[in-house]
Protein backbone atom coordinates (compact mmCIF):
# COMPACT_ATOMS: atom_id res chain seq x y z
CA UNK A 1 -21.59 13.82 15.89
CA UNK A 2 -21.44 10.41 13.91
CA UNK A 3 -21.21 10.44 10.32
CA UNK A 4 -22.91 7.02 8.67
CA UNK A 5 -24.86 6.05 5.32
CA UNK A 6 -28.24 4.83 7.40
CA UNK A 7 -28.80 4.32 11.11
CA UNK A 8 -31.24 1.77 10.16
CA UNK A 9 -29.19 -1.06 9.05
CA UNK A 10 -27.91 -1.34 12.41
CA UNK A 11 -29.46 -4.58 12.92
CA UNK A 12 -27.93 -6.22 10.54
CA UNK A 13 -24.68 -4.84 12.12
CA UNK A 14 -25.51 -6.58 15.51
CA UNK A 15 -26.37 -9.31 14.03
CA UNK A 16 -23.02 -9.44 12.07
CA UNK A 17 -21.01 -8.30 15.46
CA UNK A 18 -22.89 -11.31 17.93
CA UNK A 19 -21.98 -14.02 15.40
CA UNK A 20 -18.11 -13.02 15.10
CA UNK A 21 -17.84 -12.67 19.16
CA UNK A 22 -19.00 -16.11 19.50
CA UNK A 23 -15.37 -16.69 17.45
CA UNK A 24 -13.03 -14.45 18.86
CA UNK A 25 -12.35 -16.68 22.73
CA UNK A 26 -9.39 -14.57 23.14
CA UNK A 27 -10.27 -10.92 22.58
CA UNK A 28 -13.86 -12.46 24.78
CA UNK A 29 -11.17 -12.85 27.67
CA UNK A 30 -9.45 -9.48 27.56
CA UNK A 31 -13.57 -7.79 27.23
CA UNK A 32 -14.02 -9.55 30.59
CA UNK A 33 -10.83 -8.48 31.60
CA UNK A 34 -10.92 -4.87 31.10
CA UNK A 35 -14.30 -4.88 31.92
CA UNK A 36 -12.65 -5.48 35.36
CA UNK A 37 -9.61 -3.41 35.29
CA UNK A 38 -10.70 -0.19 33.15
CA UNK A 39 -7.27 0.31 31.68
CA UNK A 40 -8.44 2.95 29.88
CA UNK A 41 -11.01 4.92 32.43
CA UNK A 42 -10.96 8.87 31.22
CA UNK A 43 -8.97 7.83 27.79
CA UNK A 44 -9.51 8.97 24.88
CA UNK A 45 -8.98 6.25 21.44
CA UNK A 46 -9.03 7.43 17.50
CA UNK A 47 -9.71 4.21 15.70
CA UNK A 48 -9.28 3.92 11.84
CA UNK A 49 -9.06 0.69 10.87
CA UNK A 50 -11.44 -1.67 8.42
CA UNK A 51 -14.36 -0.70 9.59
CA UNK A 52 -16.39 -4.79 9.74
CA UNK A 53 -17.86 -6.36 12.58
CA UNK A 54 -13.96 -7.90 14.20
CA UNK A 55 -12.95 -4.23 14.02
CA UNK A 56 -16.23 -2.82 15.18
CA UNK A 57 -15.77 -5.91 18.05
CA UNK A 58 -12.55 -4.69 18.92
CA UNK A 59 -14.33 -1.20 19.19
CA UNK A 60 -16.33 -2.45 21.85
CA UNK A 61 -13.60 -4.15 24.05
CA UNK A 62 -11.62 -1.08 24.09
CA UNK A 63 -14.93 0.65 25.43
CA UNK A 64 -15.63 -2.23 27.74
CA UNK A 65 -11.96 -0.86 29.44
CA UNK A 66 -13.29 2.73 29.96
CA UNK A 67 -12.30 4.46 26.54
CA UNK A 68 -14.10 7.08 24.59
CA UNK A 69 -13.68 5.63 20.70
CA UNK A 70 -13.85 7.46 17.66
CA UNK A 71 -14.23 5.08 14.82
CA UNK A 72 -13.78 5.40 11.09
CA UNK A 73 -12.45 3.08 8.17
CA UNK A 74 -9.09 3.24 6.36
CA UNK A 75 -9.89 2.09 3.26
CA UNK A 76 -13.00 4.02 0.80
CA UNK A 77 -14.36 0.66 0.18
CA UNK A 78 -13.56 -1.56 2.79
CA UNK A 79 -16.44 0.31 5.90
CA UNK A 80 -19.95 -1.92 6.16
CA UNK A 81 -22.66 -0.05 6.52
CA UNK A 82 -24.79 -1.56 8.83
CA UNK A 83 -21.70 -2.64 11.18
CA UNK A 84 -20.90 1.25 11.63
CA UNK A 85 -24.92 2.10 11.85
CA UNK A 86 -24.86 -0.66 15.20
CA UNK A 87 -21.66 1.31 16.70
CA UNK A 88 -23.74 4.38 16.43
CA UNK A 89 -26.54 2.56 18.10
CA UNK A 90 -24.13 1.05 20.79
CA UNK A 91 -23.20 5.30 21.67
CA UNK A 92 -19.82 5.14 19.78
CA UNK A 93 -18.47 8.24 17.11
CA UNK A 94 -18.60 6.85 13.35
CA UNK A 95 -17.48 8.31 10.68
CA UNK A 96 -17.43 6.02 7.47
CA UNK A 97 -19.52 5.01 4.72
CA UNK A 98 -18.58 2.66 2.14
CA UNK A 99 -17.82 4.21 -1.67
CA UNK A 100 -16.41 7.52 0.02
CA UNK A 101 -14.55 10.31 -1.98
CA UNK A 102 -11.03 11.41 -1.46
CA UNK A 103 -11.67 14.46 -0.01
CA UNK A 104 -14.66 12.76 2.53
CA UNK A 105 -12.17 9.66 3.53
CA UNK A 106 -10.01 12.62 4.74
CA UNK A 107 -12.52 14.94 6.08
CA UNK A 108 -13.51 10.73 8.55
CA UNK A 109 -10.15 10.68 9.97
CA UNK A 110 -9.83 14.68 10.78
CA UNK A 111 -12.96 13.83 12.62
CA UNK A 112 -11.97 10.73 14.34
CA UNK A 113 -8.65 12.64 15.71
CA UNK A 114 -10.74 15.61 16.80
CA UNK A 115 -11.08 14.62 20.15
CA UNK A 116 -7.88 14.61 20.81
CA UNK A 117 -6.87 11.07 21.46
CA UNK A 118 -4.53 9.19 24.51
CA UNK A 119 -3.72 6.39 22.36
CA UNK A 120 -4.85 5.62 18.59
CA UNK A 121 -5.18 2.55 16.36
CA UNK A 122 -3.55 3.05 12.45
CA UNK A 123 -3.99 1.09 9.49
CA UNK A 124 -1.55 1.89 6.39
CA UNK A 125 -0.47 5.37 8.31
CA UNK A 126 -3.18 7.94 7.42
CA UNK A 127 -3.78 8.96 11.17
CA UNK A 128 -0.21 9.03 11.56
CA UNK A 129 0.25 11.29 8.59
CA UNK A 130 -2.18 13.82 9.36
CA UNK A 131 -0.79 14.76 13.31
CA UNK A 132 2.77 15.04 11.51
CA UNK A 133 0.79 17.91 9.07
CA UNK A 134 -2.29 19.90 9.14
CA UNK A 135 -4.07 17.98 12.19
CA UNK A 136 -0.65 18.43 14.23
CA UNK A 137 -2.73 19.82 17.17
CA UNK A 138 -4.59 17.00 17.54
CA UNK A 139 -2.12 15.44 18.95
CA UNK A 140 -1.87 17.14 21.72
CA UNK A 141 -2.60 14.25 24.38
CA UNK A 142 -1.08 11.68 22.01
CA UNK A 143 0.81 8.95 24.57
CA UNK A 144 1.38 6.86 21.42
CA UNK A 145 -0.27 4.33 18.87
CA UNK A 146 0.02 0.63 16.89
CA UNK A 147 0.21 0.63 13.61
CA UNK A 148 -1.98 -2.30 11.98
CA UNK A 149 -0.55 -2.85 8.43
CA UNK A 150 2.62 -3.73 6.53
CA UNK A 151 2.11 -0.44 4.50
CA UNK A 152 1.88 1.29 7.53
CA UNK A 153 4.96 -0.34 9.07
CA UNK A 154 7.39 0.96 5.85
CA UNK A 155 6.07 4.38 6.28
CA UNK A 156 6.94 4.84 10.03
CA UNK A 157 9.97 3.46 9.92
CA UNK A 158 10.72 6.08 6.66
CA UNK A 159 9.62 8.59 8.89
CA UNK A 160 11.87 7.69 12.05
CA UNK A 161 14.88 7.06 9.35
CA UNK A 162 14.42 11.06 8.36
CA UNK A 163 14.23 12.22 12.01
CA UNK A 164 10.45 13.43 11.56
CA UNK A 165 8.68 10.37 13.75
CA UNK A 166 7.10 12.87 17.14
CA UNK A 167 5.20 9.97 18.51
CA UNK A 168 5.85 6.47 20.17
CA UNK A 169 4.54 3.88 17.59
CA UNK A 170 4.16 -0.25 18.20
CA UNK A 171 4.74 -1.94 15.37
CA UNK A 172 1.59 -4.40 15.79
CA UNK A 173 1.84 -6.03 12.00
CA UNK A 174 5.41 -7.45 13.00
CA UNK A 175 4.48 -9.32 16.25
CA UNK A 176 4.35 -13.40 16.05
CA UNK A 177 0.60 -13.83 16.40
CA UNK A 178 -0.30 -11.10 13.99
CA UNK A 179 1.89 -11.71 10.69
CA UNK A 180 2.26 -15.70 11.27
CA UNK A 181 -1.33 -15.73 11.16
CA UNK A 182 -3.15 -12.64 10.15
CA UNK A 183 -0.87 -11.61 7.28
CA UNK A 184 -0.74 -15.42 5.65
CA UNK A 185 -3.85 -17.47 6.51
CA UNK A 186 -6.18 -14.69 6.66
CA UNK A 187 -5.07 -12.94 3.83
CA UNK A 188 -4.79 -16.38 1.88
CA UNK A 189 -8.08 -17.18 2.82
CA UNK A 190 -10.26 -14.11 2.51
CA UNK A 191 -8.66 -12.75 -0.69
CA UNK A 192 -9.39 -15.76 -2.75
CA UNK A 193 -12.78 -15.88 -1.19
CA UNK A 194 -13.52 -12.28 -2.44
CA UNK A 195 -12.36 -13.36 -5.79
CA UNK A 196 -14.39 -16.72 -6.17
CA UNK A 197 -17.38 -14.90 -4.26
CA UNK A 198 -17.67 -11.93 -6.89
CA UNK A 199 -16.29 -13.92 -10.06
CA UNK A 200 -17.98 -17.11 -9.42
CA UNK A 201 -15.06 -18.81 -11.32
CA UNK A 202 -13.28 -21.92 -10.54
CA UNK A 203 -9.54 -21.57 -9.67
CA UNK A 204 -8.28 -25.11 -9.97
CA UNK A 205 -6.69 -25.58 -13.51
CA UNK A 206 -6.15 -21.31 -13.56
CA UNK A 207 -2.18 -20.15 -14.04
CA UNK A 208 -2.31 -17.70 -10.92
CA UNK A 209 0.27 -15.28 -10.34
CA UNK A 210 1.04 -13.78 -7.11
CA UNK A 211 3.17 -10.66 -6.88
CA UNK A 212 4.99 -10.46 -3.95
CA UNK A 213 6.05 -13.73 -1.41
CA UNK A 214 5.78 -11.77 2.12
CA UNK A 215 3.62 -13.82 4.81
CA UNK A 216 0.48 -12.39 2.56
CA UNK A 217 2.12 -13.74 -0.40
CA UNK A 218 3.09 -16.58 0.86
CA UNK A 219 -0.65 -17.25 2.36
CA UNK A 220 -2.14 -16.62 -1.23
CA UNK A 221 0.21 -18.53 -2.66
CA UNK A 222 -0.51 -21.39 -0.86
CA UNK A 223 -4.07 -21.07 -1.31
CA UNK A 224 -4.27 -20.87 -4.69
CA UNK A 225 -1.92 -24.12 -4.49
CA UNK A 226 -4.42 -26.09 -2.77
CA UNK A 227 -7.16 -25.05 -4.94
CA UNK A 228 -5.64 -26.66 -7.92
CA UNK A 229 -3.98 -23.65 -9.63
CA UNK A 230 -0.31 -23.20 -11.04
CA UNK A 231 1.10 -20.61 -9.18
CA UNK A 232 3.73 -18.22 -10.73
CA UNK A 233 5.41 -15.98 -7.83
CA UNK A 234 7.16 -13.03 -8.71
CA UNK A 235 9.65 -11.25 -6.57
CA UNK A 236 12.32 -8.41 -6.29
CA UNK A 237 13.62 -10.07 -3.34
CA UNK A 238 16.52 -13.31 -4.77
CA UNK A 239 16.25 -14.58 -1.04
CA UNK A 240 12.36 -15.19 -1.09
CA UNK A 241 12.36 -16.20 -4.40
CA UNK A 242 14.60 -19.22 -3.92
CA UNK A 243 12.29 -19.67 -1.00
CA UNK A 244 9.05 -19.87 -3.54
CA UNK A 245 11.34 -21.97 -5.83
CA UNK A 246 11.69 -24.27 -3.03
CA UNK A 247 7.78 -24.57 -1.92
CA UNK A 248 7.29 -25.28 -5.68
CA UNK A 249 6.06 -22.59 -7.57
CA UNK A 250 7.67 -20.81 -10.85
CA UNK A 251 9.52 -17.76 -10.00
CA UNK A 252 10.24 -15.43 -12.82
CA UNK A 253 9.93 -11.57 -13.51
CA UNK A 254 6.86 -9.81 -14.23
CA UNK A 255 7.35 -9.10 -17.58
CA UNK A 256 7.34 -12.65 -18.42
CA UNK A 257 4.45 -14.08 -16.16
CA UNK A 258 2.29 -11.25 -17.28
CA UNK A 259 1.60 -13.60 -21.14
CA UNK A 260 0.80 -16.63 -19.04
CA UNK A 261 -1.54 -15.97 -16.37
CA UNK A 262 -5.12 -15.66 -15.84
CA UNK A 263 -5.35 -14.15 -13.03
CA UNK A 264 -3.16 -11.72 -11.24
CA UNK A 265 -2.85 -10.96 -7.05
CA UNK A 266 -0.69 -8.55 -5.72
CA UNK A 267 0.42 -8.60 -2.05
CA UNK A 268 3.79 -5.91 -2.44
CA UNK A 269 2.78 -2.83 -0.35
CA UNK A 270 5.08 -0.90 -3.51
CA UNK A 271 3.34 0.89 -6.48
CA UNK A 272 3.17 -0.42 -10.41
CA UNK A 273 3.84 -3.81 -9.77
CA UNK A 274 1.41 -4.56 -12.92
CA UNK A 275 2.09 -1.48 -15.45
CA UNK A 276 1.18 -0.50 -19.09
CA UNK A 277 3.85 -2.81 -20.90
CA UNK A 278 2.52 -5.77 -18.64
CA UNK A 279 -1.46 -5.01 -19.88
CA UNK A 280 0.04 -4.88 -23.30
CA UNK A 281 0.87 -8.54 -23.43
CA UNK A 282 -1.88 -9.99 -20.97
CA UNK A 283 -4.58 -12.58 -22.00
CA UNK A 284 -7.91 -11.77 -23.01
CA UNK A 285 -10.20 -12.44 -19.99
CA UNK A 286 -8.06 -11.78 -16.93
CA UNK A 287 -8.66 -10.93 -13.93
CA UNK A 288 -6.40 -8.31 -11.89
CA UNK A 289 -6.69 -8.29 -8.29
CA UNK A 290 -5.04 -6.26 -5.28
CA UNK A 291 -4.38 -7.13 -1.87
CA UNK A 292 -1.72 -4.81 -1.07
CA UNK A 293 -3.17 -1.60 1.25
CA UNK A 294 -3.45 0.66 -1.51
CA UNK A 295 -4.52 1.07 -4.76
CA UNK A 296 -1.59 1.82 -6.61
CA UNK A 297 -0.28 -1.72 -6.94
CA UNK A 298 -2.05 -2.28 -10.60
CA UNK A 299 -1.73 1.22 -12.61
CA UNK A 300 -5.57 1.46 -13.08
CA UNK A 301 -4.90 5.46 -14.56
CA UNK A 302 -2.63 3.39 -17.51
CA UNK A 303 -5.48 0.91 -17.81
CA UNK A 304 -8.58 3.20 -18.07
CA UNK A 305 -6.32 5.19 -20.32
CA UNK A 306 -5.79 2.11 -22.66
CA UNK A 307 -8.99 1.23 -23.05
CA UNK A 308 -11.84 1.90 -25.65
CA UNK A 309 -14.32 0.88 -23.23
CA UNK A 310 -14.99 0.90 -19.93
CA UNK A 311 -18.25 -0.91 -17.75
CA UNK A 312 -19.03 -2.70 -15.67
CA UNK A 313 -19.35 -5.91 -15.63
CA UNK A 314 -20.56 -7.69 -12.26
CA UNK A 315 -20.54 -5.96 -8.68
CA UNK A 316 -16.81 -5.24 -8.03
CA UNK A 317 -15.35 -5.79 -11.41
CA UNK A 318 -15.29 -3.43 -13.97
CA UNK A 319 -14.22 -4.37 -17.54
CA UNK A 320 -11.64 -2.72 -20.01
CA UNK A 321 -11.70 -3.44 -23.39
CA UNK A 322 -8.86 -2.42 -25.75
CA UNK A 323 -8.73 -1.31 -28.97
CA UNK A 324 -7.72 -4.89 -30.52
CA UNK A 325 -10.72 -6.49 -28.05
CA UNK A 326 -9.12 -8.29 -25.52
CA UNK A 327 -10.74 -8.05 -22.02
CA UNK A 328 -8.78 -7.19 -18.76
CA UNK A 329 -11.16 -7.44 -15.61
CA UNK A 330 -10.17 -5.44 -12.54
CA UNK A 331 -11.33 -6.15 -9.48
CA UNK A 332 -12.36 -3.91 -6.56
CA UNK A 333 -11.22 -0.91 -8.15
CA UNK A 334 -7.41 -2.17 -7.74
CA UNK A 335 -8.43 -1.80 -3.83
CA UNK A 336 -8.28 -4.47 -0.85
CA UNK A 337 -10.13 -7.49 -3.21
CA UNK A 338 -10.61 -9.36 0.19
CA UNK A 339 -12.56 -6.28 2.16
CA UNK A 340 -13.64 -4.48 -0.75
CA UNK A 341 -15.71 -7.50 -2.22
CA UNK A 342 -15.51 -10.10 0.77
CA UNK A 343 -15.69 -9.87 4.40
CA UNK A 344 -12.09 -9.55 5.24
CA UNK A 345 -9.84 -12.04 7.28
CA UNK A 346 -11.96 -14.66 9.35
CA UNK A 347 -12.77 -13.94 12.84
CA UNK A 348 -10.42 -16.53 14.50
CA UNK A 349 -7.41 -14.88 12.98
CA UNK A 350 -8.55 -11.70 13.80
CA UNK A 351 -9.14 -12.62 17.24
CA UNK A 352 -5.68 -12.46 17.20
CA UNK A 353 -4.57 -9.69 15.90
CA UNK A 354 -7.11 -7.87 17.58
CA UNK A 355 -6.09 -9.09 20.77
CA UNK A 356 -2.39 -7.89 19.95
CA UNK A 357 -3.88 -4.47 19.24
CA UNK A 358 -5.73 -4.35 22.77
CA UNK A 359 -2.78 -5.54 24.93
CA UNK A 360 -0.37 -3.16 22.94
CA UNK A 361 -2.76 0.35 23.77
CA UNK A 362 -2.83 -1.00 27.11
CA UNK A 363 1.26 -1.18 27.82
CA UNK A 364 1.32 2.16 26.09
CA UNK A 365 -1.14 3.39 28.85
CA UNK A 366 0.56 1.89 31.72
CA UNK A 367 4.27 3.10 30.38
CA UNK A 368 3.01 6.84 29.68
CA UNK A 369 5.66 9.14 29.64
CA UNK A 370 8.70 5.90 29.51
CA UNK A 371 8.87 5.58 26.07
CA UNK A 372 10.73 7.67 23.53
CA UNK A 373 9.85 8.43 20.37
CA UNK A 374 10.33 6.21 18.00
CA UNK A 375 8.91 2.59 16.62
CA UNK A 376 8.49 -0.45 19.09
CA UNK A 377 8.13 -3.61 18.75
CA UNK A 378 5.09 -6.29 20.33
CA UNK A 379 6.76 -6.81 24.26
CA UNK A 380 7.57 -10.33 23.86
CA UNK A 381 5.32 -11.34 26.86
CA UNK A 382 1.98 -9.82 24.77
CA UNK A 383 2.59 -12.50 22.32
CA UNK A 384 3.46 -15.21 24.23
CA UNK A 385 -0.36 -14.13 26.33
CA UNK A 386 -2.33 -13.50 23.52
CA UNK A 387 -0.49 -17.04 22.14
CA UNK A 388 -1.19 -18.98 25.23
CA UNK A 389 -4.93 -17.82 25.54
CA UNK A 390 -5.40 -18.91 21.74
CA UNK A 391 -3.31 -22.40 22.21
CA UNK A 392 -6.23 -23.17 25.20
CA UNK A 393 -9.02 -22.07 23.08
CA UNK A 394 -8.22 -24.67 20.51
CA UNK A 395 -8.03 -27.22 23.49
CA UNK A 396 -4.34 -27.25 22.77
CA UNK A 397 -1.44 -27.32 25.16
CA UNK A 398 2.73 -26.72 25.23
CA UNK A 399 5.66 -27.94 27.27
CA UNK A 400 7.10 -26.31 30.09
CA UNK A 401 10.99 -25.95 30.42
CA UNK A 402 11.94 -27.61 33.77
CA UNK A 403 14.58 -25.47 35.56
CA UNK A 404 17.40 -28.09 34.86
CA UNK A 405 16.45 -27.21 30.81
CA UNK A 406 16.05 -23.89 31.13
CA UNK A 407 19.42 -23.94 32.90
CA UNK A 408 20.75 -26.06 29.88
CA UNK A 409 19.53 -23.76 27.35
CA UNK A 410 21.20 -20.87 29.69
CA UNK A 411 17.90 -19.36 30.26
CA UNK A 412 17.41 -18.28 33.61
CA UNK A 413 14.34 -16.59 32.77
């Protein structure tokens, strides 16, 4: 039985799903297409993912292929309401709510894997987590499942380094149309549009430092580039911080950018990037912002514990004053800034990445009981479909190899 804040908002959900389907040409095509074929006729799918109207879209084309889904979010702030009110309406198990407490985020995904799922969908490894520990018999049935996230990603791949991995996993975040895409222009995009959207405050002329230069890095980065701001990257990585030295930005440690900017993004997927001797020498007036998976990137315990007040200030950012009155804004509670006070990535990239997601559960379907035990990655031939079908959306086309080329370039492919 479903699990929601109010069944009543569900309009607004529909409303909220129709207007991102009329975006997404790609995932459209594989609705119509396992509308058809019913991949997944008697199969049962554990979703927990951002729960918005892409995911709840994606939801829907799984169904559309036969599946029973269980839905709930993965992040306590990231679930609309009245997107998981229309899945309810549409016959689909939700459990989510937006704001929820440790122990009722946990108590969602035991739910979600109760029935026992065929295939799941992971975002930052909390599914995954629980079927390797105290919901072990869940997972029962389990053929396998893709894993969404970056976070995610560095957690199975710890797992299958200590031996302890007991499912097949595909490694969704690391194929070419989900990280080219998802992880930089939809992360560039939507996290600086939660910022400006809950801040109202201008960016151009702002010192903006970005923690981290992976492909969300690198997307935020960018962003903030175009908007008019000086962008400071800092890295632990020498390799990608020649390669932010080279796309023009200022690459130094964070002990040094912390005195110099105004505000503050981290995209690391590690813990304490921005730490108690870092709020010690910060501005007054910044703002600290997250877009890493979890909160832990900005040491908000440290902060509170620094402070001699504590309120808030606007919807989604709650101010800390210290004892010698400087102001440090956080935003989002140190959570996903771009889902926790936007709308997440924008429904053409998702499209994408969504799309990935579908064709993955499918191969793990069709190759049940051929795969071992251990981390995949995106079959070459998904991405190159899921690229293709985007390409012709945008009324774009490619070259074909003749066979004389391909027998140049010794591909006899």
């Amino acid at each position: 039985m479903s699990n929601i804040k109010d069944i009543s908002l569900a309009k607004s959900g529909h409303d909220k799903i129709n207007w991102v389907k009329s975006y997404m040409p790609v995932l459209n095509k594989i609705n119509e297409e396992f509308t058809r074929t019913k991949p997944f006729a008697g199969k049962k799918i554990s979703m927990s993912i951002h729960l918005e109207a892409k995911t709840a879209y994606l939801a829907i084309t799984l169904a559309a292929g036969g599946a029973q889904v269980y839905v709930t979010g993965c992040n306590p702030l990231s679930t609309q309401d009245d997107v998981a009110a229309a899945l309810v309406d549409l016959g689909f198990e939700v459990n989510a709510w937006r704001g929820v407490t440790d122990a009722e985020y946990e108590e969602h995904l035991k739910k979600t894997l109760s029935l026992c799922p065929d295939v799941m969908i992971d975002d930052g490894g909390d599914l995954t987590h629980l079927l390797h520990g105290e919901c072990r018999e869940y997972g029962k049935n389990l053929i396998g499942g893709c894993e969404e996230t970056t976070t995610g990603i560095h957690r199975l791949f710890a797992r299958q380094a200590a031996g302890q991995l007991d499912y097949t996993m595909i490694d969704v975040n690391d194929a070419d149309c989900k990280h080219l895409f998802d992880n930089r222009y939809g992360t560039g995009q939507s996290t600086l549009d939660g910022i400006m959207n809950s801040t109202n405050l201008i960016i151009a002329g702002k010192t903006v430092v970005v923690s981290g230069y992976g492909w969300c890095g690198k997307g935020v980065a960018m962003r903030a580039k175009g908007m008019g701001a000086n962008v400071i990257v800092t890295e632990i990585d020498p390799v990608k911080g020649i390669e932010a030295v080279m796309d023009g930005f200022r690459v130094m440690p964070m002990d040094e950018a912390c005195a110099l900017g105004d505000l503050f993004i981290t995209v690391t997927g590690c813990k304490d990037v921005i730490r108690a001797e870092h709020f010690d020498k910060m501005k007054d007036g910044v703002l600290l912002a997250n877009s890493g998976h979890f909160d832990v990137e900005i040491d908000k315990v440290v902060l509170a514990s620094k402070a001699a007040e504590i309120w808030q200030r606007k919807p989604n950012i709650m101010g800390y004053k210290l004892p010698d009155g400087r102001i440090i804004n956080l935003m989002a509670e140190g959570r996903l800034v771009n889902l926790a006070a936007g709308n997440g990535h924008p429904a053409e990239i998702m499209d994408m990445s969504f799309a990935i997601q579908a064709k993955s559960l499918e191969y793990l379907v069709k190759h049940e009981g051929k795969l071992d035990k251990k981390v995949y990655q995106v079959p070459r031939e998904i991405d190159a479909e899921v690229a293709s079908l985007k390409l012709a959306s945008l009324g774009a086309a490619v070259d074909v190899l003749s066979d004389e080329q391909k027998a140049y370039l010794g591909n006899f492919n």
